[in-house]
N, C-alpha and C. Protein backbone atom coordinates (compact mmCIF):
# COMPACT_ATOMS: atom_id res chain seq x y z
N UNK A 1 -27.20 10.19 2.03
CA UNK A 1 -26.86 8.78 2.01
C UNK A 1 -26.72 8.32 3.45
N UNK A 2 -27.68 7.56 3.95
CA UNK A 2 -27.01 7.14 5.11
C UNK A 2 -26.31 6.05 5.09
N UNK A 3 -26.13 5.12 6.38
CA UNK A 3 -25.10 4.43 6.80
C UNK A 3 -25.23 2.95 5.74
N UNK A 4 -24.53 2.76 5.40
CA UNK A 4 -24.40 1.43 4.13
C UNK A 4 -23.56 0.10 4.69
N UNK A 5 -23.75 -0.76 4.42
CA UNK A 5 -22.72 -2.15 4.46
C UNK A 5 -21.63 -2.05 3.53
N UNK A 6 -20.52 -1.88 4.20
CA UNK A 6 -19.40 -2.10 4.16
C UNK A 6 -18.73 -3.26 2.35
N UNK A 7 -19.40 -4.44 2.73
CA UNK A 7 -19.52 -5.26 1.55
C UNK A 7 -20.41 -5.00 0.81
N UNK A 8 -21.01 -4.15 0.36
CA UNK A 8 -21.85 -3.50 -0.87
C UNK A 8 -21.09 -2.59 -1.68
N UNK A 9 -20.04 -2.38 -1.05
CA UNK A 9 -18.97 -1.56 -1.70
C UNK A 9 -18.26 -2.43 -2.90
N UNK A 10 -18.60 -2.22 -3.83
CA UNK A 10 -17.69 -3.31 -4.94
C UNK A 10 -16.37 -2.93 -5.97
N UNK A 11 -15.43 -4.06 -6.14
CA UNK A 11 -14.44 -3.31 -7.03
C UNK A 11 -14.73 -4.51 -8.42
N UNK A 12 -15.30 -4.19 -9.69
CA UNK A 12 -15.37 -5.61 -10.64
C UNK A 12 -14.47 -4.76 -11.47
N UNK A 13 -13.88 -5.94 -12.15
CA UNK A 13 -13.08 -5.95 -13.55
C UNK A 13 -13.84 -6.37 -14.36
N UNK A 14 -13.82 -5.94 -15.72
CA UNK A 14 -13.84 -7.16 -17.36
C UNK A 14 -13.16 -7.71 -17.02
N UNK A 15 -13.73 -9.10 -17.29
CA UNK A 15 -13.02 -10.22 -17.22
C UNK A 15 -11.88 -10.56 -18.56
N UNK A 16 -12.95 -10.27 -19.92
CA UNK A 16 -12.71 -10.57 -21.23
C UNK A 16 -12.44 -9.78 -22.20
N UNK A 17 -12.86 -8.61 -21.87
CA UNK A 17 -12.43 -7.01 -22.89
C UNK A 17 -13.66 -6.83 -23.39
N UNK A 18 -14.66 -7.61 -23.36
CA UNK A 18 -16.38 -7.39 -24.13
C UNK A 18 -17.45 -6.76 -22.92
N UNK A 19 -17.07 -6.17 -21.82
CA UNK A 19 -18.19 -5.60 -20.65
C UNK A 19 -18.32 -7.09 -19.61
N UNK A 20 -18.32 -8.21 -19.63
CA UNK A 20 -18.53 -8.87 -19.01
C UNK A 20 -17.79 -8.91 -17.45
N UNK A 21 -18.41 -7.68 -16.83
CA UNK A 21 -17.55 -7.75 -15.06
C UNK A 21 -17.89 -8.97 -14.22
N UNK A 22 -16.76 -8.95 -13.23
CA UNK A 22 -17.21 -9.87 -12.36
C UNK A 22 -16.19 -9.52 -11.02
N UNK A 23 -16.64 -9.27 -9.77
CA UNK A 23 -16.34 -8.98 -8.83
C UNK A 23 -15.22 -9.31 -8.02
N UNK A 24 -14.10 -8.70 -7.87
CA UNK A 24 -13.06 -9.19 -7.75
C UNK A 24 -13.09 -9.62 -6.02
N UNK A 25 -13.11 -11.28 -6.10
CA UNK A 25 -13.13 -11.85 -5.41
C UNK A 25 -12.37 -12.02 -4.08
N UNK A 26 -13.10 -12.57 -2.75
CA UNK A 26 -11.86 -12.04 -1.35
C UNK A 26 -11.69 -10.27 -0.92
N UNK A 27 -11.60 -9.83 -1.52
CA UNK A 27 -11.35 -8.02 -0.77
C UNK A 27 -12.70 -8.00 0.12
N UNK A 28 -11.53 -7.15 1.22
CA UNK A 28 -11.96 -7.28 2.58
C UNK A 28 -12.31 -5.99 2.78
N UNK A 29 -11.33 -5.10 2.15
CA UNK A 29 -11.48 -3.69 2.60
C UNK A 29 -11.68 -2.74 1.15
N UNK A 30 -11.81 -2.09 0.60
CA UNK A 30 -12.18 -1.58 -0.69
C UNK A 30 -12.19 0.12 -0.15
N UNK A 31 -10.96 1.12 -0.40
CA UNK A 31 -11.26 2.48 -0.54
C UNK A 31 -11.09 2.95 -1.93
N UNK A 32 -12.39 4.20 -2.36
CA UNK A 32 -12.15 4.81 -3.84
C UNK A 32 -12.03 6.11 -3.12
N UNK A 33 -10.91 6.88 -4.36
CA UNK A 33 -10.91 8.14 -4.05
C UNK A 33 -10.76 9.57 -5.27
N UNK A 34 -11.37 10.02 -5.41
CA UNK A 34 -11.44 10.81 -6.37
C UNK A 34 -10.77 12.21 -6.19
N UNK A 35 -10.09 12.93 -7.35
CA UNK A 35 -9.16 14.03 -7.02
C UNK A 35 -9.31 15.05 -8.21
N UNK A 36 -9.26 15.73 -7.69
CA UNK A 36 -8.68 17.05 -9.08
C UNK A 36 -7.60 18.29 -8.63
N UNK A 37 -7.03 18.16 -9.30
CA UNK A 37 -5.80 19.42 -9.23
C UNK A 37 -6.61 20.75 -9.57
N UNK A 38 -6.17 21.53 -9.15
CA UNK A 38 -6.14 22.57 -8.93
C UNK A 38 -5.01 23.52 -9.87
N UNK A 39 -5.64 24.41 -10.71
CA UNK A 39 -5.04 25.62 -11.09
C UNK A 39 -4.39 26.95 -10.39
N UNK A 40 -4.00 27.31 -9.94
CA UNK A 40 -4.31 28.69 -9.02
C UNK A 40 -3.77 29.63 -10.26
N UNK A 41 -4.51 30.77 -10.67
CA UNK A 41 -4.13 31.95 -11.38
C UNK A 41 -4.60 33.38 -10.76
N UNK A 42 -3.91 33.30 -9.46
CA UNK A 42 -4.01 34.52 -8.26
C UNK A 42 -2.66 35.37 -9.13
N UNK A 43 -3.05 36.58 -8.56
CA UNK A 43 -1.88 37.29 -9.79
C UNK A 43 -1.94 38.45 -8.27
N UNK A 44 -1.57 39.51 -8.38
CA UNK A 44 -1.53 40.81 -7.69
C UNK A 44 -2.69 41.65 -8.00
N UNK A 45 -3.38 41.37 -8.90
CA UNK A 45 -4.55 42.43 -8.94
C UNK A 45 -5.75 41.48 -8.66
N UNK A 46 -5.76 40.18 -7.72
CA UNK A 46 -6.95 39.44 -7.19
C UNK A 46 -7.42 39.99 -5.88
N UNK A 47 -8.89 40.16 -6.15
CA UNK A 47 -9.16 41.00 -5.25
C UNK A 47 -9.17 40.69 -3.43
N UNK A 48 -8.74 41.63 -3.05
CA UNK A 48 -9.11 41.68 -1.79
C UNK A 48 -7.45 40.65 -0.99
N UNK A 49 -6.86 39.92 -2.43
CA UNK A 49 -5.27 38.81 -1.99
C UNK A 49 -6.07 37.87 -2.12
N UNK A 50 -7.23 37.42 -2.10
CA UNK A 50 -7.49 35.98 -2.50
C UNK A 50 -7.12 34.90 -3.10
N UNK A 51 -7.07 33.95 -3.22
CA UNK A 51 -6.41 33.26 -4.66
C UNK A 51 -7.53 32.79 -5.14
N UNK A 52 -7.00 32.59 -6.59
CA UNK A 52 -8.18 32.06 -7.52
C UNK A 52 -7.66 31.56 -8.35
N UNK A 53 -8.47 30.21 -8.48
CA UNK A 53 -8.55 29.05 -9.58
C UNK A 53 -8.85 29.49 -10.91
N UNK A 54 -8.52 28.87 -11.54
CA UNK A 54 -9.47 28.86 -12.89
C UNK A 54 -10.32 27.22 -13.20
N UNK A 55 -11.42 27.74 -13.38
CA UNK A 55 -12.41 26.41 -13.66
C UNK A 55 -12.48 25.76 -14.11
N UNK A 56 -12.50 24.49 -14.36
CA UNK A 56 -12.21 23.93 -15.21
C UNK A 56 -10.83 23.34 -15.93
N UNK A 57 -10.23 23.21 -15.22
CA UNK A 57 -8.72 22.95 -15.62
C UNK A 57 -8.13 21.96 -14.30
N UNK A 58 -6.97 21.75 -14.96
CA UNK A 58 -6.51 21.11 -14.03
C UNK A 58 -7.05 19.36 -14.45
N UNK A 59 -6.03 18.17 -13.83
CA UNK A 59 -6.28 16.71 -13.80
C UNK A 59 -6.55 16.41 -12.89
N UNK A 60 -8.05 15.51 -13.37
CA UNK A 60 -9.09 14.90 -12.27
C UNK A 60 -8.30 13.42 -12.33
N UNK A 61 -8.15 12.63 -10.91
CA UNK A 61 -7.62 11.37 -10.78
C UNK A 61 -8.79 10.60 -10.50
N UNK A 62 -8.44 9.60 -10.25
CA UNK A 62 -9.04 8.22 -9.30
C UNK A 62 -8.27 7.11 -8.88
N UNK A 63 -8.34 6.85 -7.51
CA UNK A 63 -7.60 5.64 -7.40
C UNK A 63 -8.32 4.47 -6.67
N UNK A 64 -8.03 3.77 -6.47
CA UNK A 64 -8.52 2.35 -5.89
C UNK A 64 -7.70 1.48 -5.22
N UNK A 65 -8.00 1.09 -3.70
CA UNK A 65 -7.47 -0.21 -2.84
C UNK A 65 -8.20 -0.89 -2.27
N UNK A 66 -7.56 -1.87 -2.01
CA UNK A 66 -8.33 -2.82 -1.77
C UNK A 66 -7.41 -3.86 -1.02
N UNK A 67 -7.95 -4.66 -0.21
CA UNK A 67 -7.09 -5.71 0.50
C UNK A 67 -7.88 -7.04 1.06
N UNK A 68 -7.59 -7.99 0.49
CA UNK A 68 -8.19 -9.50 1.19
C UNK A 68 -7.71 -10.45 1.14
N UNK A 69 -8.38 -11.79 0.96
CA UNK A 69 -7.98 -12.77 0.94
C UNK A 69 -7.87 -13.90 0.00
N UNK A 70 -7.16 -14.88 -0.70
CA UNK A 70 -7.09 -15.58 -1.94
C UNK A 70 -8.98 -15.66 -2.08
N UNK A 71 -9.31 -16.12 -3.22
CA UNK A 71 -10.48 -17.28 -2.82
C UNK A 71 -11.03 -17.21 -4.04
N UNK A 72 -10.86 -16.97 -5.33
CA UNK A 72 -11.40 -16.92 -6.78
C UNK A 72 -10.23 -16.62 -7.53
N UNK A 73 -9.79 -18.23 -8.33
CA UNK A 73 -8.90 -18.50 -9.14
C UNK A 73 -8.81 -17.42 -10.45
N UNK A 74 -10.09 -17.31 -11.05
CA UNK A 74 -9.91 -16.63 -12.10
C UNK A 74 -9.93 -14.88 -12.03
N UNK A 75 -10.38 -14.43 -10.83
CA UNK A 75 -10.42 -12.97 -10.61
C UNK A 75 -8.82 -12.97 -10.43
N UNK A 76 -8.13 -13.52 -9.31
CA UNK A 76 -7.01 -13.08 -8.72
C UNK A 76 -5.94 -13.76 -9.87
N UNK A 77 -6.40 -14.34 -10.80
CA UNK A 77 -5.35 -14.29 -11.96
C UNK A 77 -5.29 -13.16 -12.98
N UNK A 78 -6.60 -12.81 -13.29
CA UNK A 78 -6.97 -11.67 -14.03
C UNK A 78 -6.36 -10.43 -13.09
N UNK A 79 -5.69 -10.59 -12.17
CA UNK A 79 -5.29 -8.81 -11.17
C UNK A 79 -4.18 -9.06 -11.66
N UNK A 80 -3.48 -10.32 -11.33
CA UNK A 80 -1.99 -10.74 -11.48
C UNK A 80 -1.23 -10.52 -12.38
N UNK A 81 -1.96 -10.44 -13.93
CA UNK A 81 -1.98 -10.90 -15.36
C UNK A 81 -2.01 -9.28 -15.59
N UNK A 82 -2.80 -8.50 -15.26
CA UNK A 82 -3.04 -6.98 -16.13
C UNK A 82 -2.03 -6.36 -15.28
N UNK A 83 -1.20 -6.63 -14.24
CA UNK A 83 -0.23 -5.93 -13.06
C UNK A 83 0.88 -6.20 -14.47
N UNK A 84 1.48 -7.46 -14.58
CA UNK A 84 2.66 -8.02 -15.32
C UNK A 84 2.06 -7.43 -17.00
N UNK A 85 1.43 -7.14 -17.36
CA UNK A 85 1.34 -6.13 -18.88
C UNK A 85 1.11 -5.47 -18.83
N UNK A 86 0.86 -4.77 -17.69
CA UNK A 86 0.51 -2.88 -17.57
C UNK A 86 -0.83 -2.65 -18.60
N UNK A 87 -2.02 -3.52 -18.50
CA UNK A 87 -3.06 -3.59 -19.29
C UNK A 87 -4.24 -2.44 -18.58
N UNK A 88 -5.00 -1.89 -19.14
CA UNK A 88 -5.97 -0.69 -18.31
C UNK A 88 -7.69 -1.05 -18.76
N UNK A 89 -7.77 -2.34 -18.72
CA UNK A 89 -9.21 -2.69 -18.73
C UNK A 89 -9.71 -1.76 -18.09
N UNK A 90 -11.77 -1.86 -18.26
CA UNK A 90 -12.62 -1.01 -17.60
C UNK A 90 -12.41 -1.88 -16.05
N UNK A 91 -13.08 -1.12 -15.70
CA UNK A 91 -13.12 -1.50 -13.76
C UNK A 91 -14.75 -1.05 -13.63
N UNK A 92 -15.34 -1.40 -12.75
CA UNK A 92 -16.70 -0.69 -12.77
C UNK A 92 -16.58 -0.40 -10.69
N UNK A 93 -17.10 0.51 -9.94
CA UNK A 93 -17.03 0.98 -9.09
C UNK A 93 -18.11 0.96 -8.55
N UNK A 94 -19.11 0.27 -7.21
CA UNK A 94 -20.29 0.31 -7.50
C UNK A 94 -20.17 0.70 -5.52
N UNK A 95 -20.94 2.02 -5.74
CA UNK A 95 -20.46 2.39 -4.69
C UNK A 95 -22.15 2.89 -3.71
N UNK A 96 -22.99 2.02 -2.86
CA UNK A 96 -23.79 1.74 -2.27
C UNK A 96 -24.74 3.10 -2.27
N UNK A 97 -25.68 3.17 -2.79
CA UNK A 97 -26.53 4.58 -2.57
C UNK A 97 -26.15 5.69 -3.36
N UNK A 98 -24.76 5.50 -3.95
CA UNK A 98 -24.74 6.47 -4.84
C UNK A 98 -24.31 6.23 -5.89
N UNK A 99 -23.65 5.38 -7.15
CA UNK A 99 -23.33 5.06 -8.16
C UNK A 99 -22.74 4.31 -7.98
N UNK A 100 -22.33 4.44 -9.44
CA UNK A 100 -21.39 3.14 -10.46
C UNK A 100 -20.41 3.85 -10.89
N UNK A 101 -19.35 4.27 -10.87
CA UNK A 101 -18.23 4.80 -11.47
C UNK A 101 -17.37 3.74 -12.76
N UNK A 102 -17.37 3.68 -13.61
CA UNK A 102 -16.94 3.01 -14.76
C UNK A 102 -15.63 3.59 -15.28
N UNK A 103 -14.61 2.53 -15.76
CA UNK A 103 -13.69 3.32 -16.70
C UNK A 103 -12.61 2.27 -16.86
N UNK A 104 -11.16 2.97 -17.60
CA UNK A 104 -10.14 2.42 -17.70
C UNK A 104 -8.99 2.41 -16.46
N UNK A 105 -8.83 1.40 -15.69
CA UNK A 105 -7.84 1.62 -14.67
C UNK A 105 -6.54 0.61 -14.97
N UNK A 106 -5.89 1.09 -14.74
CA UNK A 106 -4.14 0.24 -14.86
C UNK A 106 -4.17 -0.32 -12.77
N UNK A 107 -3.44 -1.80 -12.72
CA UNK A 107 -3.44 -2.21 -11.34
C UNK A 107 -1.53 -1.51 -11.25
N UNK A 108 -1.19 -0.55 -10.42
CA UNK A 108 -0.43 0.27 -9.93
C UNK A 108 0.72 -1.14 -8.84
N UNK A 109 -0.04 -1.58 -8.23
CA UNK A 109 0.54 -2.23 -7.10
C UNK A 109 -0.33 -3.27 -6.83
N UNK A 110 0.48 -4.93 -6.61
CA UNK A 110 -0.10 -5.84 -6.00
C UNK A 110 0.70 -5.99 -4.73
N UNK A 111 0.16 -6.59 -3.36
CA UNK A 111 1.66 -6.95 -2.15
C UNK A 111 0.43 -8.13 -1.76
N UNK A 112 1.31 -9.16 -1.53
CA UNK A 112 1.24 -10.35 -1.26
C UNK A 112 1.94 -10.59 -0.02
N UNK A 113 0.97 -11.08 1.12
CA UNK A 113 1.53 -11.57 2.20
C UNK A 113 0.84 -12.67 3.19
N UNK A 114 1.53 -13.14 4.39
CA UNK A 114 0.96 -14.29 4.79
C UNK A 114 2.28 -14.41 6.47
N UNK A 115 1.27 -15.27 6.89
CA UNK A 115 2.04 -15.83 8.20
C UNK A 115 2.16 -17.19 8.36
N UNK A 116 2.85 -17.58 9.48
CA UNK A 116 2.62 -19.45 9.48
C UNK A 116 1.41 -19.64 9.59
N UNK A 117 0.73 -19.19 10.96
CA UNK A 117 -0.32 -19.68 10.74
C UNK A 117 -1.97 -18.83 10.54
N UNK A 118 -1.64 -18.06 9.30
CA UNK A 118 -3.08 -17.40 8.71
C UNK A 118 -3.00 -17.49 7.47
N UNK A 119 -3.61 -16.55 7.06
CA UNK A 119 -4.44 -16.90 5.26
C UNK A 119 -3.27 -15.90 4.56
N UNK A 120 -3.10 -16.54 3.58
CA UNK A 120 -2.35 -15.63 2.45
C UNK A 120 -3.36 -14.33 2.25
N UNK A 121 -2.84 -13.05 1.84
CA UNK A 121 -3.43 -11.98 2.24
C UNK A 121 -2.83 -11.24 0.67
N UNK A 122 -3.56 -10.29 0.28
CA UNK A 122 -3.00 -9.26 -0.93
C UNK A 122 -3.58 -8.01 -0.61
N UNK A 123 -2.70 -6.97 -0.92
CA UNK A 123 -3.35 -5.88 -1.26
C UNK A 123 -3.14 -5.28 -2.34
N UNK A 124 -4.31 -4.55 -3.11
CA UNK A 124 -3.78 -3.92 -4.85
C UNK A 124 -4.17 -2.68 -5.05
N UNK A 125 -3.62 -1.39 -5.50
CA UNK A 125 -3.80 -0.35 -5.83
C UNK A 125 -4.08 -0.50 -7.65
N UNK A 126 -5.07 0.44 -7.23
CA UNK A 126 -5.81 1.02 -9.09
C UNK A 126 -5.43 2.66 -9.25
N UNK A 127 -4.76 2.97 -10.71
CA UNK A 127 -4.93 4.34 -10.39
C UNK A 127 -6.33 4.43 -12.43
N UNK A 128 -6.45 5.68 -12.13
CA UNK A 128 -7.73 5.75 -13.30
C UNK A 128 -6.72 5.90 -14.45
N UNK A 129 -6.62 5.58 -15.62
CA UNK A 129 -6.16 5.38 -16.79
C UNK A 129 -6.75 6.29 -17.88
N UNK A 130 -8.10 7.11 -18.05
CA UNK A 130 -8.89 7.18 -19.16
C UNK A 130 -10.06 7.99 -18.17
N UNK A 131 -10.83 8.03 -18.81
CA UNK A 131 -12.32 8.78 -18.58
C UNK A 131 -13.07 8.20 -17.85
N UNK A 132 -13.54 8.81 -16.80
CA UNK A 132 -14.06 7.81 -16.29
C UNK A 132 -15.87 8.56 -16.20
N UNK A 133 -16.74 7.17 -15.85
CA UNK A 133 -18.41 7.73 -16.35
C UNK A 133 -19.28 7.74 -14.73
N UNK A 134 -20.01 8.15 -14.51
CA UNK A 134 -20.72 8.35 -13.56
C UNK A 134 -22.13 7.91 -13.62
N UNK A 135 -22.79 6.85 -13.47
CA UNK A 135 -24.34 6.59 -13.35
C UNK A 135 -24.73 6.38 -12.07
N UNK A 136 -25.39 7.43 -11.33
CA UNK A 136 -26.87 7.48 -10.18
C UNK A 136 -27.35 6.50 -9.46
N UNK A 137 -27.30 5.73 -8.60
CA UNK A 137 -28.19 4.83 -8.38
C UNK A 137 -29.54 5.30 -7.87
């Protein structure tokens, strides 16, 4: 993969609960990060003192941030709205040269801020809720 634009990086929500995404409007900065725990089942008879995993086990995460600026009424009500019901719509992840990451995410954290004289500012954390899917670009 080489070097990509920065704003090709996308974070969309369902808007409506029927697939219909739409790009959550203003974010300036957008990091995804993907995780899995780790098993260790190193015992005294692993060879050589190594430690060792077992495969397959263990909880895979995902999380999501993001930080910008007001500027789309109905996206930044739809963040506001699933924060205050703890709701875990799909999210879709569209991440430049290499996929689309899809799934159920809960919004973890909104922070809202501002100065006299600049732009009202937010930042929102996603953590993954559910299964999440992987398609190729």
């Amino acid at each position: 993969m080489g070097a990509q634009n920065g704003k090709d990086l996308l974070v969309k929500v369902d808007m409506t609960g029927d697939g219909l995404f739409e790009t959550i409007a203003g974010l300036r900065a957008t990091r995804v990060s993907f995780n899995a725990e780790s098993v260790d089942v190193t015992s005294l008879e692993s060879q050589g003192g190594w430690r060792e995993l077992l495969s397959g086990a263990g909880v895979k995460t995902a999380s999501i941030s993001g930080s910008g600026v007001f500027k789309d009424a109905g996206t930044d009500e739809r963040a506001r709205q699933l924060f205050f019901d703890g709701e875990t719509p799909d999210f879709q992840v569209i991440i430049p040269s290499f996929g689309i990451v899809e799934g159920a995410f809960q919004v973890t954290s909104i922070e809202y801020s501002g100065s006299h004289n600049g732009e009202a500012t937010y930042e929102m954390s996603l953590a993954s809720a559910g299964v999440l899917t992987f398609t190729a670009l």
